[in-house]
Protein backbone atom coordinates (compact mmCIF):
# COMPACT_ATOMS: atom_id res chain seq x y z
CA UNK A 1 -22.15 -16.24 -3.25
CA UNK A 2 -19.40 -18.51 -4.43
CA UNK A 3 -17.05 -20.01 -1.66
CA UNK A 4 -13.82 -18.05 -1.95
CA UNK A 5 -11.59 -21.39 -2.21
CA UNK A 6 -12.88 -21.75 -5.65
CA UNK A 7 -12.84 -19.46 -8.43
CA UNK A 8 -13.92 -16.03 -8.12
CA UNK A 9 -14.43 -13.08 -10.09
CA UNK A 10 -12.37 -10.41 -8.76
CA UNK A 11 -12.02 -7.02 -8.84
CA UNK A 12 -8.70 -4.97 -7.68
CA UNK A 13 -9.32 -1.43 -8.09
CA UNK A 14 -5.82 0.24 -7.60
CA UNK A 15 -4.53 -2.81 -9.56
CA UNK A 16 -2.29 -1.35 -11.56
CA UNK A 17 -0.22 0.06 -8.14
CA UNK A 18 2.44 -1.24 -5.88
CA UNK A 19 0.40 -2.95 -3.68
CA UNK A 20 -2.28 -3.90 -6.20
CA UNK A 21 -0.13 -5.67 -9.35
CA UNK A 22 1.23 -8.06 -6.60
CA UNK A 23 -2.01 -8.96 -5.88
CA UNK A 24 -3.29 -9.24 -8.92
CA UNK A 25 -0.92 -11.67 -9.61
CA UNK A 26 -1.50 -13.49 -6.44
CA UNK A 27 -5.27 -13.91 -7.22
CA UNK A 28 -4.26 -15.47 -10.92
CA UNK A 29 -1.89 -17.70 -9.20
CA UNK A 30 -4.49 -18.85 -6.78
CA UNK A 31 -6.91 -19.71 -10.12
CA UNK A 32 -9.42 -16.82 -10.01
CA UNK A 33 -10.11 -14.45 -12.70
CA UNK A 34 -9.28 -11.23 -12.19
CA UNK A 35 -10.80 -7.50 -13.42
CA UNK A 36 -8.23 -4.68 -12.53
CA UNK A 37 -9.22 -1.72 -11.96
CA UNK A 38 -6.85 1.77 -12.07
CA UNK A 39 -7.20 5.64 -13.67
CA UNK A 40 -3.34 5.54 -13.79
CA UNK A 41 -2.80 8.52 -11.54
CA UNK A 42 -0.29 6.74 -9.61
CA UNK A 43 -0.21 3.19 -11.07
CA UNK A 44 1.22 2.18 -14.07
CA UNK A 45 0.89 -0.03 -17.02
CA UNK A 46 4.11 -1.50 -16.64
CA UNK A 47 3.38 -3.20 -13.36
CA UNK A 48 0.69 -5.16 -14.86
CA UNK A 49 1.71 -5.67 -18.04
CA UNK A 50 3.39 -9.32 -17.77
CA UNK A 51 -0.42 -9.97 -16.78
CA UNK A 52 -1.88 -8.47 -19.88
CA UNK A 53 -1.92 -11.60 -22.11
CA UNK A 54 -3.34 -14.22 -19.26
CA UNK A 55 -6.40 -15.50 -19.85
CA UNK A 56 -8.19 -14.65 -16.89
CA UNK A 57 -6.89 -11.33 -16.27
CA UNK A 58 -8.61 -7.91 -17.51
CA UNK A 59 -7.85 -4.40 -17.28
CA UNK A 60 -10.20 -1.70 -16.83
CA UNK A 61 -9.37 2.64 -16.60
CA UNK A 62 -11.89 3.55 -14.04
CA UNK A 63 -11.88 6.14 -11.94
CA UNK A 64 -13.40 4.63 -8.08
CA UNK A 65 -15.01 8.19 -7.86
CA UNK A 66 -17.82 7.30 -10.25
CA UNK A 67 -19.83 4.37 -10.25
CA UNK A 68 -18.95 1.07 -11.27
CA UNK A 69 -21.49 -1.65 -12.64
CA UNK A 70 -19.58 -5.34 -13.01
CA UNK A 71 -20.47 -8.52 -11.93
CA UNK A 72 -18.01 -9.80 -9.55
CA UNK A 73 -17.90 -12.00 -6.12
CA UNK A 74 -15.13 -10.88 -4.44
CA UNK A 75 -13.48 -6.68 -4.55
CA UNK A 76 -10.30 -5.52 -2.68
CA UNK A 77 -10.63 -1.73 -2.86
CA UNK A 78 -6.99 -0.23 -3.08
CA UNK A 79 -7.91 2.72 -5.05
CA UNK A 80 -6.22 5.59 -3.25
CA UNK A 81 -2.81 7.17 -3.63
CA UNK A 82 -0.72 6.22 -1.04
CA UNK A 83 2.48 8.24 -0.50
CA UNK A 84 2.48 12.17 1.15
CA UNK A 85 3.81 12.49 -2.32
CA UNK A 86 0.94 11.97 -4.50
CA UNK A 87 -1.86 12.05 -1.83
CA UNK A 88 -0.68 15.78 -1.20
CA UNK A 89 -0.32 16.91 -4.91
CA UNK A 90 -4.47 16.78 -5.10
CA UNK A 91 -5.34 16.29 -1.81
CA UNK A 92 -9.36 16.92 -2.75
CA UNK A 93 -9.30 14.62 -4.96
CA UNK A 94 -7.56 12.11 -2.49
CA UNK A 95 -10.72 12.82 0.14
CA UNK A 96 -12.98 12.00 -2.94
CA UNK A 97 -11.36 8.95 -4.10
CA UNK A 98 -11.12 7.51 -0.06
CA UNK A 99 -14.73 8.11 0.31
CA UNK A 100 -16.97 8.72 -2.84
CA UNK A 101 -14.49 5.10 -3.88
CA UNK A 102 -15.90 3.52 -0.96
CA UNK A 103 -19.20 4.48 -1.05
CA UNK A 104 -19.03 3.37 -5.10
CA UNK A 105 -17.62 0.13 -3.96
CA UNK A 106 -19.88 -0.36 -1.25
CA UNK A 107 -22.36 0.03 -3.04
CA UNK A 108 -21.57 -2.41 -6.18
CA UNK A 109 -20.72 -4.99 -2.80
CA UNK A 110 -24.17 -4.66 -2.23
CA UNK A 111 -26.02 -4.64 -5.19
CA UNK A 112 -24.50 -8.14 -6.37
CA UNK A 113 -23.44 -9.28 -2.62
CA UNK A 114 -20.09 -9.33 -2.84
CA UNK A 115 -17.71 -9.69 -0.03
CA UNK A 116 -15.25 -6.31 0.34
CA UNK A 117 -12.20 -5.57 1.72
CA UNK A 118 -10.96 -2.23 2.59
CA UNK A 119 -7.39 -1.52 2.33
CA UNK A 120 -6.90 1.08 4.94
CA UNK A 121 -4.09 2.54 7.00
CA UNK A 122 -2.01 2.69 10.10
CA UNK A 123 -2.18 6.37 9.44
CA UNK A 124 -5.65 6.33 11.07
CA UNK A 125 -3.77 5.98 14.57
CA UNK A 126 -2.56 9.64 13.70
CA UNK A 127 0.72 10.30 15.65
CA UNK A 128 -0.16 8.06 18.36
CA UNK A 129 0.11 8.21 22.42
CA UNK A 130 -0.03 4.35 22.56
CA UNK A 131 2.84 1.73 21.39
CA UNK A 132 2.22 -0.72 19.98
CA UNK A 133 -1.49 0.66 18.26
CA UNK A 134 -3.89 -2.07 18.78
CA UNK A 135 -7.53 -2.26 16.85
CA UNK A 136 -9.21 -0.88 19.52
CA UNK A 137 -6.96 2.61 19.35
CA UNK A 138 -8.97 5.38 18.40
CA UNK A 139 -5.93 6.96 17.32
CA UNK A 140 -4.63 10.90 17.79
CA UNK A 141 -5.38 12.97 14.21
CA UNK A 142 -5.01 16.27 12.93
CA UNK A 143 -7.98 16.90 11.30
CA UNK A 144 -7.37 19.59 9.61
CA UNK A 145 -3.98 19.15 8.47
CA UNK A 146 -1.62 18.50 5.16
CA UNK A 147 -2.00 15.05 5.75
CA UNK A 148 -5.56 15.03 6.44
CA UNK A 149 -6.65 14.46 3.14
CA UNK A 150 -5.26 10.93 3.49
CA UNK A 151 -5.99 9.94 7.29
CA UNK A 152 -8.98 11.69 7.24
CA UNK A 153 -10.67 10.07 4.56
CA UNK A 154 -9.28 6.72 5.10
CA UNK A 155 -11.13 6.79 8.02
CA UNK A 156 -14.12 8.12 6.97
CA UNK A 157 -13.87 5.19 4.59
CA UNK A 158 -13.94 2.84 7.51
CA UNK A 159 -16.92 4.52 9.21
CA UNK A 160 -18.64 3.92 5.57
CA UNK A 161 -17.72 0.04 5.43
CA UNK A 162 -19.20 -0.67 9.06
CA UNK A 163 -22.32 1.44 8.56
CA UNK A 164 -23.21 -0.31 5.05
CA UNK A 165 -22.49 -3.93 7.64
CA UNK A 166 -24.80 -2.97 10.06
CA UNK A 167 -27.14 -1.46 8.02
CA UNK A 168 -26.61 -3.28 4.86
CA UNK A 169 -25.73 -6.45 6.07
CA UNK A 170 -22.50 -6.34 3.54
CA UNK A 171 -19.70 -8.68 4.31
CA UNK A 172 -17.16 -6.65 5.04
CA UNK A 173 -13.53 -7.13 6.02
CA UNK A 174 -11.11 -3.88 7.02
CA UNK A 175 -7.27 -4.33 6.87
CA UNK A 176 -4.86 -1.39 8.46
CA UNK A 177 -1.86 -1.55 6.53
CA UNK A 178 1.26 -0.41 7.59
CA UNK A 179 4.35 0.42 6.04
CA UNK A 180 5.32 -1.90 2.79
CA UNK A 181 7.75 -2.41 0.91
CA UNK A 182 9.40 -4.03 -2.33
CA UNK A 183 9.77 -4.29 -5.85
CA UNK A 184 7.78 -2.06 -8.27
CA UNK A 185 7.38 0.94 -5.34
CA UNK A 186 7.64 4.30 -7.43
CA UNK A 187 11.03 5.72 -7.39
CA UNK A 188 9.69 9.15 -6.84
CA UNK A 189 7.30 8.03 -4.24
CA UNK A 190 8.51 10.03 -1.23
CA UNK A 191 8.39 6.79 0.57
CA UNK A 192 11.41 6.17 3.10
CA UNK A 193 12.76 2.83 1.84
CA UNK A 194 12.69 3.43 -1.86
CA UNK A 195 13.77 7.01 -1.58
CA UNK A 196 16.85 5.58 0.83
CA UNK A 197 17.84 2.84 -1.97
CA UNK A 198 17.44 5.30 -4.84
CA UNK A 199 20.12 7.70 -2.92
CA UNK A 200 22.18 5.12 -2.10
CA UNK A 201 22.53 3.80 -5.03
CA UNK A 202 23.01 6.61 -6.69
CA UNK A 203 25.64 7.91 -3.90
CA UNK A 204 23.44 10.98 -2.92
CA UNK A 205 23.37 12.38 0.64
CA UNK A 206 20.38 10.79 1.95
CA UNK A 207 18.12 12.76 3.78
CA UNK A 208 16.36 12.19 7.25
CA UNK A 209 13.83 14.36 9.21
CA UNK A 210 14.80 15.00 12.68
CA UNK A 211 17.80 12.89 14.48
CA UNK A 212 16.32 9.94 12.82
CA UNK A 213 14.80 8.91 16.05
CA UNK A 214 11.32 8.60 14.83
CA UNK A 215 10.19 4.33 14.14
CA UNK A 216 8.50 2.70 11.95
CA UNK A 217 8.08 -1.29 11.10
CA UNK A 218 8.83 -2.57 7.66
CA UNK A 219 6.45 -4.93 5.94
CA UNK A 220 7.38 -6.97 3.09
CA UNK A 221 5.14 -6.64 -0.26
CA UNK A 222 4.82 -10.73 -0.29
CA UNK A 223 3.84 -10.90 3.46
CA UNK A 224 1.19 -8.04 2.94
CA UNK A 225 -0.19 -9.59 -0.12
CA UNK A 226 -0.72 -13.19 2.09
CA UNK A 227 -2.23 -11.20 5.22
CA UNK A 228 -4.95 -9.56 2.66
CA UNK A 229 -5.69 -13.11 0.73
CA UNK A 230 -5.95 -14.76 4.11
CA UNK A 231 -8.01 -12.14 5.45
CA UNK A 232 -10.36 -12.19 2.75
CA UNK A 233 -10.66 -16.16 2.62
CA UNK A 234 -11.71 -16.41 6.09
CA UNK A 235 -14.44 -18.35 6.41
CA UNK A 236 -15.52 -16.98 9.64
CA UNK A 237 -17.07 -13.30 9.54
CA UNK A 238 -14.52 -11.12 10.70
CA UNK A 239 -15.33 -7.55 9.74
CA UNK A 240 -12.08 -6.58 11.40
CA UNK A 241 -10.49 -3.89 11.32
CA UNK A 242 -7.66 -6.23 11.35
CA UNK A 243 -4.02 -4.76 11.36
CA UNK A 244 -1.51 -6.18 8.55
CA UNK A 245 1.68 -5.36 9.10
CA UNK A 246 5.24 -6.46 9.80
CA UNK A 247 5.86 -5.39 14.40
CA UNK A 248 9.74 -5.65 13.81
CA UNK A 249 10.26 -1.76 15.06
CA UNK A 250 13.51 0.42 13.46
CA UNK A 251 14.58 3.95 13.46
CA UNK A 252 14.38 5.78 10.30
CA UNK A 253 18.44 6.52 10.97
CA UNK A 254 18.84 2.37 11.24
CA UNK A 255 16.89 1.95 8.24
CA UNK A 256 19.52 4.19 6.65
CA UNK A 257 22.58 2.86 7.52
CA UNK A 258 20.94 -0.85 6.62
CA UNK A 259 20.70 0.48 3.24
CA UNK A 260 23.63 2.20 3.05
CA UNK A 261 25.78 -1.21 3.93
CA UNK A 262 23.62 -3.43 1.88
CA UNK A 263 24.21 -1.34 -1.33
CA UNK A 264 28.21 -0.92 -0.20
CA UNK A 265 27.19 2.91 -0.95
CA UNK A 266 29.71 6.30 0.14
CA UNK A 267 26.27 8.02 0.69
CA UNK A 268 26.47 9.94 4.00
CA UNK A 269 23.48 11.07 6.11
CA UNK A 270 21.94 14.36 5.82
CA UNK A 271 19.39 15.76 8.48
CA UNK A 272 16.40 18.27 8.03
CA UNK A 273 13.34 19.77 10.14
CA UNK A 274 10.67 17.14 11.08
CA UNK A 275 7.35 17.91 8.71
CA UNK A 276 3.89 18.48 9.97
CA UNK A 277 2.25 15.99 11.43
CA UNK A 278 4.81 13.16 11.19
CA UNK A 279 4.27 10.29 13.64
CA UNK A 280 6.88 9.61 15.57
CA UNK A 281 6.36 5.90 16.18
CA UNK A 282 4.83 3.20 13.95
CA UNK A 283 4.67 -0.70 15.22
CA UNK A 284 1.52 -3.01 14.60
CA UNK A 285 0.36 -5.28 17.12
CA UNK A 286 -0.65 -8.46 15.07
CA UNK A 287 -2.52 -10.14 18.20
CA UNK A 288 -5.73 -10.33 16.12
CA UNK A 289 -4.10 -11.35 12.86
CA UNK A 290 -2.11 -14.20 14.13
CA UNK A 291 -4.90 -15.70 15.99
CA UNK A 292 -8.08 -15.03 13.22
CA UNK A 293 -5.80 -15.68 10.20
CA UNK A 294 -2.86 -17.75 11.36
CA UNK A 295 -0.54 -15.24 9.95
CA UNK A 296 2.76 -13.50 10.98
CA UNK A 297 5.05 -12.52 8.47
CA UNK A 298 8.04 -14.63 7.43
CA UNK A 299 10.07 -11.90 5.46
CA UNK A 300 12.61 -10.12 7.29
CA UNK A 301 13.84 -6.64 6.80
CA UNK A 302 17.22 -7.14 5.56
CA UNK A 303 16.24 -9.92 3.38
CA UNK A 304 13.22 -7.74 2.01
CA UNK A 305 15.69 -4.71 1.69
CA UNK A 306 18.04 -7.45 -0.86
CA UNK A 307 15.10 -7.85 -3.26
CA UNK A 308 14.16 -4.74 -2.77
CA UNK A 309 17.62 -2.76 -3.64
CA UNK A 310 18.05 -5.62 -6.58
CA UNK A 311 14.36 -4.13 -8.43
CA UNK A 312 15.76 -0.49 -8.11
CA UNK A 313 19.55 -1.44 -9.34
CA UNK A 314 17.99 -2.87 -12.37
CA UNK A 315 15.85 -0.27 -12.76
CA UNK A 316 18.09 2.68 -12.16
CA UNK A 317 20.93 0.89 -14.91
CA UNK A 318 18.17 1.17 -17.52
CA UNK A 319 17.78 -2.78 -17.61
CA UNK A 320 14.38 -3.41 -20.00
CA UNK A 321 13.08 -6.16 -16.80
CA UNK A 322 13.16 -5.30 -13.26
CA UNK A 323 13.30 -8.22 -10.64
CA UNK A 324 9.90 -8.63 -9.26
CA UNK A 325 8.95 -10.94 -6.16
CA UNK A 326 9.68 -14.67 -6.33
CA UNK A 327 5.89 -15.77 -7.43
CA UNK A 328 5.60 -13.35 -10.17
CA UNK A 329 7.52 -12.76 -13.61
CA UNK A 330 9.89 -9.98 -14.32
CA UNK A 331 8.11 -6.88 -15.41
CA UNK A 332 9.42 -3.68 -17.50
CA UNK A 333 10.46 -0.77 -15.37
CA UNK A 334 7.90 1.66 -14.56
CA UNK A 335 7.39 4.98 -15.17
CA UNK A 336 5.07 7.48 -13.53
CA UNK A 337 1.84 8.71 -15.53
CA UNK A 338 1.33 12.08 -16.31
CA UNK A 339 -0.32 13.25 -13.63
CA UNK A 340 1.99 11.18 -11.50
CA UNK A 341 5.51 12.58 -13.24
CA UNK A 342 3.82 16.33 -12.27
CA UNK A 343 3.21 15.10 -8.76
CA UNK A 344 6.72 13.62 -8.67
CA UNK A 345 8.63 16.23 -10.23
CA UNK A 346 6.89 18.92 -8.04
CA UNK A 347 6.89 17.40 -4.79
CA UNK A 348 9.23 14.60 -4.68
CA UNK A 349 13.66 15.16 -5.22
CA UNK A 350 14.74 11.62 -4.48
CA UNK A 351 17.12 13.66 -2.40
CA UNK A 352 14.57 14.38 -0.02
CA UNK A 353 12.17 11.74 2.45
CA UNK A 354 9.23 11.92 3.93
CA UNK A 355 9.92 9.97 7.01
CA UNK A 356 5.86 8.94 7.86
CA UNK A 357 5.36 7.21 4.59
């Protein structure tokens, strides 16, 4: 196995995502060649496609729920949609791609010894009875509800990656993710930031769930993309899981009126009933990250909300480029797949939020 700090061959399924294209672009940037990996459902071509013509970069439609058979020494597996939204239109499909994708990827990790990362969730806390959630939370779940389909098999998909280390022996490494945000998130996503800076800018009521009361913690897409890359360079083995996330704590009704006074919008707050399941509070503690991987992130909200309302201003004036993050080109505004655009136009009004993405 080739050390990580020179170049690798690796694969990004979910690469043609949110969180995926950044990375993909990180890993170029850091000199490694790079196989992406997406069946489009919620990705799109356009986030990837100022990566098309690079010479080390190559783009494969592959569904995670069938096997995969490359030669590679590194895989993040991101594969999964992400957003009540999409996870919800299909949500047996969702269970399949969480745990058939890791058993697929698990299984390629081991057949060429590759070392794996798992991108999971802070949704495997569930709505949880301890603040801040730590590693060592078992976490509070429904399992049986809407949103099952998501926490459920995400963490199913962790009890997969430690089994195939302890019985395997595969070098594993399992990051909790929490709430991210930035340039190329689907408009349509459900997601509470973009679906607050596509009503603002558009000067529609924007819609919260509850009083508003209910927190969450804000992670910039650049920070994320550096707490993955570090946690996969470690040196050390450090299976994890490892939470990645940003612990600066806000109200969903702060997160509105931020948005509403950084886009100088006339959009006035609109409250609904509270959805199944939603957590009511969301804040990482990044003990274990900041002492394993010497990382914290730098990014903070309002300045991540700036870049973040300037990639859906372009996008939502019909400008042919969208401003992307600071190490990365500009890329053409996306537009959801097929399946996606049925998901979105079903589920998803950006009039209306679900508060626990």
């Amino acid at each position: 196995m080739r050390n990580y700090t020179s170049q690798c061959r690796v694969l990004v399924t979910g690469g043609a995502g949110f969180l995926g294209s950044h990375l993909c672009g990180r890993l170029l940037a850091q000199g490694h060649d790079v196989l992406c990996v997406d069946n489009f459902f919620t990705g799109v071509r356009q986030n990837i496609a100022h990566l098309l013509e690079h010479p080390h970069f190559e783009l494969l439609r592959h569904d995670v729920t069938f096997p995969l058979y490359v030669e590679v020494d590194r895989i993040f597996n991101l594969a999964c949609p992400a957003s009540p939204v999409h996870y919800q239109y299909d949500p047996v499909q969702t269970t399949k791609t969480s745990v058939h994708g890791a058993i697929n990827m698990l299984g390629l990790a081991k057949r060429v010894h590759a070392r794996i990362l798992q991108a999971s969730t802070s949704e495997v806390y569930g709505d949880p009875d301890v603040h801040p959630q730590r590693e060592n939370y078992w976490g509070r779940v429904n399992p049986i509800g809407i949103r099952s389909c998501y926490d459920e098999g995400k963490r199913c998909a962790e009890t997969l990656f430690f089994d195939y280390h302890r019985q395997h022996e595969v070098d594993i490494r399992v990051a909790r993710i929490f709430n991210t945000y930035g340039p190329r998130m689907h408009p349509n996503d459900g997601r509470v930031v973009s679906n607050f800076i596509v009503q603002a800018l558009r000067g529609e009521p924007i819609t919260i769930y509850g009083e508003g009361e209910q927190t969450r913690s804000f992670c910039y897409v650049d920070d994320l993309i550096d707490g993955l890359t570090r946690f996969m360079e470690a040196d050390a083995p450090i299976p994890g899981p490892i939470n990645i996330g940003n612990p600066g704590e806000f109200t969903v009704r702060q997160l509105a009126e931020q948005v509403i006074s950084l886009t100088g919008s006339r959009s006035r707050l609109s409250f609904a009933p509270l959805p199944s399941d939603d957590p009511m509070q969301r804040k990482p503690d990044i003990a274990r990250a900041r002492d394993l991987l010497g990382w914290t992130p730098q990014v903070q909200l309002e300045e991540g909300l700036r870049r973040t309302i300037a990639y859906f201003d372009a996008l939502l004036s019909g400008a042919t480029t969208a401003l992307t993050s600071d190490h990365l080109s500009a890329s053409a505004s996306p537009r959801p797949s097929a399946v996606g655009a049925a998901a979105a136009s079903g589920m998803a009004a950006t009039s209306g939020v679900l508060p626990g993405a």
